[in-house]
Protein backbone atom coordinates (compact mmCIF):
# COMPACT_ATOMS: atom_id res chain seq x y z
CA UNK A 1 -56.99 39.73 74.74
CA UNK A 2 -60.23 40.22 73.35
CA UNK A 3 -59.50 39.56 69.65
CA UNK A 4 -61.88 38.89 66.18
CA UNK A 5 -59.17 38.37 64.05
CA UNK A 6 -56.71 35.64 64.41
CA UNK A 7 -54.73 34.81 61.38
CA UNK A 8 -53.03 32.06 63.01
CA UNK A 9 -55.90 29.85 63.21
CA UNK A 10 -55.29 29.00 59.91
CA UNK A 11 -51.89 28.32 60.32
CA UNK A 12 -52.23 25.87 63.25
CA UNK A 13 -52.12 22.40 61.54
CA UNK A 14 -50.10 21.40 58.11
CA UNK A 15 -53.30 20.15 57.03
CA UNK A 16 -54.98 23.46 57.59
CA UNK A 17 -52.00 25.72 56.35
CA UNK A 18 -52.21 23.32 53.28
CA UNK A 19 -55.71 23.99 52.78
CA UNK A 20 -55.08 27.63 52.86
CA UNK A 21 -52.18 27.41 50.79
CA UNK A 22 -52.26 30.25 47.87
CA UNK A 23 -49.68 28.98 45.68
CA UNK A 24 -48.26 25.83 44.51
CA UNK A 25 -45.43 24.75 42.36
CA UNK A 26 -45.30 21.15 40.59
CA UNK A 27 -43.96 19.15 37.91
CA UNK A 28 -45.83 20.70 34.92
CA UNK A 29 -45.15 24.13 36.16
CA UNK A 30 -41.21 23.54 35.57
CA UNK A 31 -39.18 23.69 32.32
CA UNK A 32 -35.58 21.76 32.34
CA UNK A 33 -32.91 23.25 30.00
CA UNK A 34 -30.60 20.73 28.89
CA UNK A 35 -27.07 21.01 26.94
CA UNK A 36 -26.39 19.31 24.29
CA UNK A 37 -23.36 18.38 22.32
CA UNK A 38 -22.01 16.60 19.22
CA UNK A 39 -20.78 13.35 19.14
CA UNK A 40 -21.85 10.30 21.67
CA UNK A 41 -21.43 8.87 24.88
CA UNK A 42 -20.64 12.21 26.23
CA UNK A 43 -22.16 13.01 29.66
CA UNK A 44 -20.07 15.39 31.53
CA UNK A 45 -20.63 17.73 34.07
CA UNK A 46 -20.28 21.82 34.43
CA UNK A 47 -17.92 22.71 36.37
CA UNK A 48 -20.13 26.04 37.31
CA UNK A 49 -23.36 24.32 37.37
CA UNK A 50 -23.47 21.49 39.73
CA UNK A 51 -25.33 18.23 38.98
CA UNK A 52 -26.01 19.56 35.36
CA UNK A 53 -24.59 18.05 32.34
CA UNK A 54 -23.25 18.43 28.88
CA UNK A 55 -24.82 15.64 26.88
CA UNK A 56 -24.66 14.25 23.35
CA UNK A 57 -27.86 13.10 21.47
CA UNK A 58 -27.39 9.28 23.17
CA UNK A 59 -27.18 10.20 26.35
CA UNK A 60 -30.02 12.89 26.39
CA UNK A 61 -32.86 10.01 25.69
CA UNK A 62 -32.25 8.55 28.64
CA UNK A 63 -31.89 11.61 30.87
CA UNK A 64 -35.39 12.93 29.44
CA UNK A 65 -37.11 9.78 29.75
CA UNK A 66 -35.84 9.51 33.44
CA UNK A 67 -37.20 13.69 33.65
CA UNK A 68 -40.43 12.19 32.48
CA UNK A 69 -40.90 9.99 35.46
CA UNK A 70 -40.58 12.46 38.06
CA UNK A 71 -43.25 14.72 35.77
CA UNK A 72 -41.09 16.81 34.27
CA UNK A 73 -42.38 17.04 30.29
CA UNK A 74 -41.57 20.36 28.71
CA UNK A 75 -38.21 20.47 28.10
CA UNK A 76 -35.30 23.39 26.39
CA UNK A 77 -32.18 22.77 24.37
CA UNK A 78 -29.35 24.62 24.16
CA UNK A 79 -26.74 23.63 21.37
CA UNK A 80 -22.91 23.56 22.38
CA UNK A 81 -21.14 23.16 18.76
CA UNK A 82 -17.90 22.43 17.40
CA UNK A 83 -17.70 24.95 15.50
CA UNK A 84 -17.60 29.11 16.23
CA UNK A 85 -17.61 31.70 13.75
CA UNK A 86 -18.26 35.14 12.82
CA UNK A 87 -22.09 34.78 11.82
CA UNK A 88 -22.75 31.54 13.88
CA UNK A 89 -23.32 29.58 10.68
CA UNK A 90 -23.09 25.91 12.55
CA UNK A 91 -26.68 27.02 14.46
CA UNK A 92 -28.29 26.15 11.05
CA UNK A 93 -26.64 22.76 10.33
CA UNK A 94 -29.03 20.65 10.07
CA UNK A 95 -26.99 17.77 11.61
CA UNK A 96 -26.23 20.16 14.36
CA UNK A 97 -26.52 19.07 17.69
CA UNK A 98 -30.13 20.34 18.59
CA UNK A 99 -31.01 19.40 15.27
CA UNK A 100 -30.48 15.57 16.04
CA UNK A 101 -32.04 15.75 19.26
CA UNK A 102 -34.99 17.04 18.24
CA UNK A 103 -35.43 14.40 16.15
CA UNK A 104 -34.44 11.50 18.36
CA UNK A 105 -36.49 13.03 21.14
CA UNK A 106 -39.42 13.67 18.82
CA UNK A 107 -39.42 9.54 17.58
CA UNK A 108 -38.72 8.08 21.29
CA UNK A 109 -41.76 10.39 22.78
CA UNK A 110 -44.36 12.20 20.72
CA UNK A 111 -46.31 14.20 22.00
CA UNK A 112 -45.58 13.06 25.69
CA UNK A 113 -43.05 15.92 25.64
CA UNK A 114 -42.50 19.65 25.11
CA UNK A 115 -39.21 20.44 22.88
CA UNK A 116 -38.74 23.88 23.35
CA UNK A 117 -35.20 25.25 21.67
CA UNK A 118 -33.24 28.25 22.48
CA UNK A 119 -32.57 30.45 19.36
CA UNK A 120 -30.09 32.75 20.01
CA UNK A 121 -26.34 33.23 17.99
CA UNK A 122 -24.37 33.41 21.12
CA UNK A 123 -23.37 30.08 21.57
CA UNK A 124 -22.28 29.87 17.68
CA UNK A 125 -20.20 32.97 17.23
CA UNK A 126 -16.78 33.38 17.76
CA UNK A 127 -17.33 36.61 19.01
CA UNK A 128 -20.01 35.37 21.68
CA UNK A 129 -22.36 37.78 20.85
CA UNK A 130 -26.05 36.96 20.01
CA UNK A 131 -26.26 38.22 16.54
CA UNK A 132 -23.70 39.80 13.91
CA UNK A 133 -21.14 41.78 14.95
CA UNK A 134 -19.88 44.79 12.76
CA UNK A 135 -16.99 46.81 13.27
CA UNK A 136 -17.43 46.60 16.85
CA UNK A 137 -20.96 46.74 16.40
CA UNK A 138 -23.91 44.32 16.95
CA UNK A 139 -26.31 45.03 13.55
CA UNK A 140 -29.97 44.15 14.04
CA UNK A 141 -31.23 43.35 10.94
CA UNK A 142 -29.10 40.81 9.12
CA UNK A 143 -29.20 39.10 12.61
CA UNK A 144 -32.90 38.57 12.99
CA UNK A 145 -32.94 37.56 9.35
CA UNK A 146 -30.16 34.88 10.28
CA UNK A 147 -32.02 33.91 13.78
CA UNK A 148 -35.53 33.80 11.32
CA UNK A 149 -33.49 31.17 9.42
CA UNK A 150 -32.38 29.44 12.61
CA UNK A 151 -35.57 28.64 14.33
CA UNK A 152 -36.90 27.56 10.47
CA UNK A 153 -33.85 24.95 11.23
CA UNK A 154 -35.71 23.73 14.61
CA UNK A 155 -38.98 23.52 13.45
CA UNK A 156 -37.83 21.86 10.76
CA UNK A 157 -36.38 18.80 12.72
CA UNK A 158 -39.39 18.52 14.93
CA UNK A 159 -39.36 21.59 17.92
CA UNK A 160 -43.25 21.85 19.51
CA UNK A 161 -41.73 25.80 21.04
CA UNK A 162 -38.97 28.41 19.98
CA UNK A 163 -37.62 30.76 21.82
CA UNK A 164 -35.77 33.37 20.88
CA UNK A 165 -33.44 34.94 23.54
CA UNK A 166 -31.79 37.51 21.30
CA UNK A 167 -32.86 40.61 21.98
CA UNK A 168 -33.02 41.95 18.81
CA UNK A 169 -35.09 44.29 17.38
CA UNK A 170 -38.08 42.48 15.44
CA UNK A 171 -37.27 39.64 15.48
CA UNK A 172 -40.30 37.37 16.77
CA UNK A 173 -42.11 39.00 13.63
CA UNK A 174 -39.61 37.96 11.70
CA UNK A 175 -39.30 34.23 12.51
CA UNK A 176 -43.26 33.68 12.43
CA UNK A 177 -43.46 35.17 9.20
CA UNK A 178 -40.69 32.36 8.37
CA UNK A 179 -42.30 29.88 9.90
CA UNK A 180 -45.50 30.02 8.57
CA UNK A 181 -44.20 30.95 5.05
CA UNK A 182 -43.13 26.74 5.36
CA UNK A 183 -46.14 25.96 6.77
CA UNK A 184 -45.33 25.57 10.63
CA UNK A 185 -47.81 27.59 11.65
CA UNK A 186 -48.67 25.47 14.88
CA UNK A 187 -45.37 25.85 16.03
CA UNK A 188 -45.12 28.13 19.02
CA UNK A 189 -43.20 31.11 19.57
CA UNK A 190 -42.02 31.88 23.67
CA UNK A 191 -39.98 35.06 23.60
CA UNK A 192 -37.21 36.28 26.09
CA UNK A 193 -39.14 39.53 25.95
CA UNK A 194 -37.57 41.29 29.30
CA UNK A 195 -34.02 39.63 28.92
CA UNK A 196 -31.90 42.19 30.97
CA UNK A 197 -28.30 42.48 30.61
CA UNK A 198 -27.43 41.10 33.67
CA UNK A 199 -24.80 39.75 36.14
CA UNK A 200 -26.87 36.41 36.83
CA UNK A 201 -25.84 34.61 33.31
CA UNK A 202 -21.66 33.65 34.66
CA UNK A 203 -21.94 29.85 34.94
CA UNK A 204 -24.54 29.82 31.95
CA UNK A 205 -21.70 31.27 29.64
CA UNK A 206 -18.77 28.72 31.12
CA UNK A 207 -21.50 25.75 30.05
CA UNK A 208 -22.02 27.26 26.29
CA UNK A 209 -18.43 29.01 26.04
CA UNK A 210 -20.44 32.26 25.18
CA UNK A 211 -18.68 35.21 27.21
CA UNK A 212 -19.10 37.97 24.55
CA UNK A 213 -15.95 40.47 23.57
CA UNK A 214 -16.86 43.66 25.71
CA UNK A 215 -20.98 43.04 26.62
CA UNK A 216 -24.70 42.72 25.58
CA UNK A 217 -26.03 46.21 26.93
CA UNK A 218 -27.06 47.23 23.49
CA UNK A 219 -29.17 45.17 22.89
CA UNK A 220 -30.38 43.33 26.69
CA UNK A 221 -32.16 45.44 28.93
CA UNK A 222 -30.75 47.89 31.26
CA UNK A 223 -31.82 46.37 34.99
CA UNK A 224 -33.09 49.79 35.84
CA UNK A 225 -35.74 49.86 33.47
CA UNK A 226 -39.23 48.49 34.96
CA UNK A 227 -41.86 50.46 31.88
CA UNK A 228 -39.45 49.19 29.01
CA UNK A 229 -39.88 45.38 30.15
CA UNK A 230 -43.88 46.23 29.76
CA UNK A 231 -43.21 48.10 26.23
CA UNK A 232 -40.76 45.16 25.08
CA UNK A 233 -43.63 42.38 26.22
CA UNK A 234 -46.60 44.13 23.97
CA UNK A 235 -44.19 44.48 21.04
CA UNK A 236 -43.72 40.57 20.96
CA UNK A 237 -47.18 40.06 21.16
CA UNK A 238 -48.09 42.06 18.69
CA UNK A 239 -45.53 40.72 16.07
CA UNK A 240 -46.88 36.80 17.04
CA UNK A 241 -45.29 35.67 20.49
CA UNK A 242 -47.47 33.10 22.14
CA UNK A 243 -45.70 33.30 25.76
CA UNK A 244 -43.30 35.78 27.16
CA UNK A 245 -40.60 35.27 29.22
CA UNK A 246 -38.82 37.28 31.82
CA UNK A 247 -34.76 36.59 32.20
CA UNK A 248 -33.64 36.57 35.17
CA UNK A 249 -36.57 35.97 38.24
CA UNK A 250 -35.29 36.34 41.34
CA UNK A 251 -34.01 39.86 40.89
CA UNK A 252 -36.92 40.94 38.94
CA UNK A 253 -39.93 39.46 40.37
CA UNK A 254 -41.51 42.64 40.26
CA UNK A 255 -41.03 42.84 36.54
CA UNK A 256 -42.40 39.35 36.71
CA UNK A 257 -45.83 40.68 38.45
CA UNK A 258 -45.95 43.77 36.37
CA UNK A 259 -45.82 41.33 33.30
CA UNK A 260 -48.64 39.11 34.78
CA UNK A 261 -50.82 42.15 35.26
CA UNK A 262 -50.60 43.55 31.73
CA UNK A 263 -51.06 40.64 29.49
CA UNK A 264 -53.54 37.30 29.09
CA UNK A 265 -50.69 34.84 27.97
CA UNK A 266 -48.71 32.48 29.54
CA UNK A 267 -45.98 34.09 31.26
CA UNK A 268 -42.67 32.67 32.01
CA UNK A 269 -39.38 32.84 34.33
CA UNK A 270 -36.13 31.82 34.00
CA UNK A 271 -33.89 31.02 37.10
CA UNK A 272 -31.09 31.57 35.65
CA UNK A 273 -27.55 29.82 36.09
CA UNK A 274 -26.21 32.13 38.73
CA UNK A 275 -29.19 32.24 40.99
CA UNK A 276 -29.07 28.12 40.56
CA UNK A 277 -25.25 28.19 41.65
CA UNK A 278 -25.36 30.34 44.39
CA UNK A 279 -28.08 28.28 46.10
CA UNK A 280 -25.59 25.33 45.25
CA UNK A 281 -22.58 26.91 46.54
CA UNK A 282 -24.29 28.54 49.67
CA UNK A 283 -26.33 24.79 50.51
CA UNK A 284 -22.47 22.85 50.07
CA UNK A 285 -21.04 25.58 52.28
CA UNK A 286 -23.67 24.73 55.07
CA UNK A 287 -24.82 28.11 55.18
CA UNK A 288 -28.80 27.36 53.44
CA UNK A 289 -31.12 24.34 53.60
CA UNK A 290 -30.96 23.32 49.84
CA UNK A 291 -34.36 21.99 50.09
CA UNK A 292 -36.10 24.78 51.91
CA UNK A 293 -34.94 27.68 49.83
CA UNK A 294 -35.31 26.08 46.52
CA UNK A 295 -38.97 25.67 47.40
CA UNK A 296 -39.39 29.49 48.62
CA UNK A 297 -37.52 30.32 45.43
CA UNK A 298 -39.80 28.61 42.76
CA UNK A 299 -42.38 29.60 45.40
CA UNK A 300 -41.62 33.38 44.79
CA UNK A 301 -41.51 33.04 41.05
CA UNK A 302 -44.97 31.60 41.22
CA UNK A 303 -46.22 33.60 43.11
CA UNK A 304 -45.11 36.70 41.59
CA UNK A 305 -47.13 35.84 38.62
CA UNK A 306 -45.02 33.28 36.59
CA UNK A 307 -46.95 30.45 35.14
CA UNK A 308 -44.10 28.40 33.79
CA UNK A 309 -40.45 28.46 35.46
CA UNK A 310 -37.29 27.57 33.09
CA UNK A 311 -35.05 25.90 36.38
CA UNK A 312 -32.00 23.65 36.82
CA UNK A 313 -33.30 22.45 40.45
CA UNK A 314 -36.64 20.51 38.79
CA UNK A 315 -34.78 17.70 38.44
CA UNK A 316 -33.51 17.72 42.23
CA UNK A 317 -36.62 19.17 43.62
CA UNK A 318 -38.38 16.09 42.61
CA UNK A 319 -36.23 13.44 43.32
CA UNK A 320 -36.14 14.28 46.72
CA UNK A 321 -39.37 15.04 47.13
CA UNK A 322 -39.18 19.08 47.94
CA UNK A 323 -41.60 19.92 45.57
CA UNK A 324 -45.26 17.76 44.41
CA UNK A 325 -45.18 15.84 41.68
């Protein structure tokens, strides 16, 4: 065969195909969501999520600080309370669980970490739905002016990032307005801009006991929609969003790319409780190698465009050496 071109000549050697290698995921490209609960000494796992935990403030130090050896410095809370009710009132105590790991966080490492919290009313309403729910109804407005007064809460007890997950209309203009009306104005806002209502979120909802009475299609995006992701994105950049996120990645990776094309800031991916669990149920069945599709995964995300991936595998991926440090 008399050929010119020969792709595989760059593909003969791992050297060479490393080399030649277009994309890469490490540490700093990963974000590690964490759940945290009241009281202390509390480490206990999901039964939903494997190898992830809910943790009180005591027991989060030391997980971060071992995250923080393997690389892994930006970092997302999500608050499990006591406490439920109608308007999620418990997600502005200020001895709340986030609350008083911000601070400890904040006082064992500075600036060596990212504390990035999840504002959203799900996880704090009886009803399970992420803002105010009126005769059957979720209401926009007095929800973003309740979610405005939530991330005010986080900022307040030391969060670098907030990131609200809502949906609602408005609402990143609302909370920057409330945030620099106290004078955080270097606090950052990362929006959930193209959150889609989807099927991916089960084992998420069994960690923060946040299945909503009927479901979120109101107000999350309908998964058939591609042009309203793109309209959603330039409306929180316009009202103040410094990053914007895309929820969930592996089914929408094209979102993810369309996204990346359209806009200069960072843009993120969450891979999202059920994508994480399936690769853990399919890799303890014996039907997947863990390692090997966890890397293609975050692989994918990356190379669809994402800069930053939100992930439960970081931790594992490191520790055993699947992705670079």
């Amino acid at each position: 065969m008399n050929l010119l071109d020969r792709p595989r000549r760059l593909r003969a050697t791992p050297v060479l195909r490393e080399m030649c290698a277009e994309t890469q995921v490490r540490a700093d490209h990963l974000i590690t969501p964490h759940f945290v609960v009241p009281g202390k000494g509390i480490r206990e796992e999901i039964p939903s999520m494997p190898g992830i935990h809910h943790v009180s403030v005591d027991k989060l130090i030391p997980e971060i600080e071992a995250d923080l050896e393997l690389g892994l410095s930006s970092h997302l809370l999500f608050g499990v309370p006591e406490h439920k009710d109608e308007h999620g009132d418990s997600a502005l105590d200020d001895h709340g669980a986030v609350q008083e790991s911000l601070r400890a966080m904040k006082k064992r490492f500075g600036n060596d970490i990212i504390a990035i919290t999840d504002v959203c009313l799900c996880a704090y309403t009886s009803h399970g739905h992420c803002g105010f729910l009126e005769d059957g109804v979720v209401v926009n407005d007095p929800s973003v002016e309740q979610l405005a007064r939530m991330a005010l809460s986080h900022a307040e007890a030391g969060a670098d990032m907030v990131s609200p997950s809502d949906m609602m209309d408005g609402r990143v203009g609302a909370i920057r307005e409330q945030l620099d009306e106290h004078g955080f104005v270097n606090t950052s806002i990362l929006a959930y801009s193209a959150k889609y209502a989807s099927a991916y979120y089960g084992p998420f909802r069994d960690a923060c006991d946040s299945a909503p009475q009927g479901d979120r299609k109101s107000y999350q995006m309908d998964p058939r929609n591609g042009r309203e992701a793109i309209l959603e994105v330039l409306l929180d950049l316009q009202e103040g969003a410094d990053m914007v996120m895309v929820k969930p990645a592996l089914a929408y990776l094209d979102i993810v790319r369309r996204v990346r094309e359209e806009v200069l800031c960072p843009v993120v991916c969450y891979n999202v409780s059920g994508e994480f669990s399936m690769v853990k149920a399919a890799a303890k069945a014996g039907l997947v190698d863990e390692a090997a599709i966890v890397r293609e995964n975050l692989l994918a995300m990356r190379r669809a465009g994402s800069d930053l991936i939100i992930t439960y595998h970081g931790r594992d991926a490191l520790e055993q050496g699947w992705i670079d440090r």
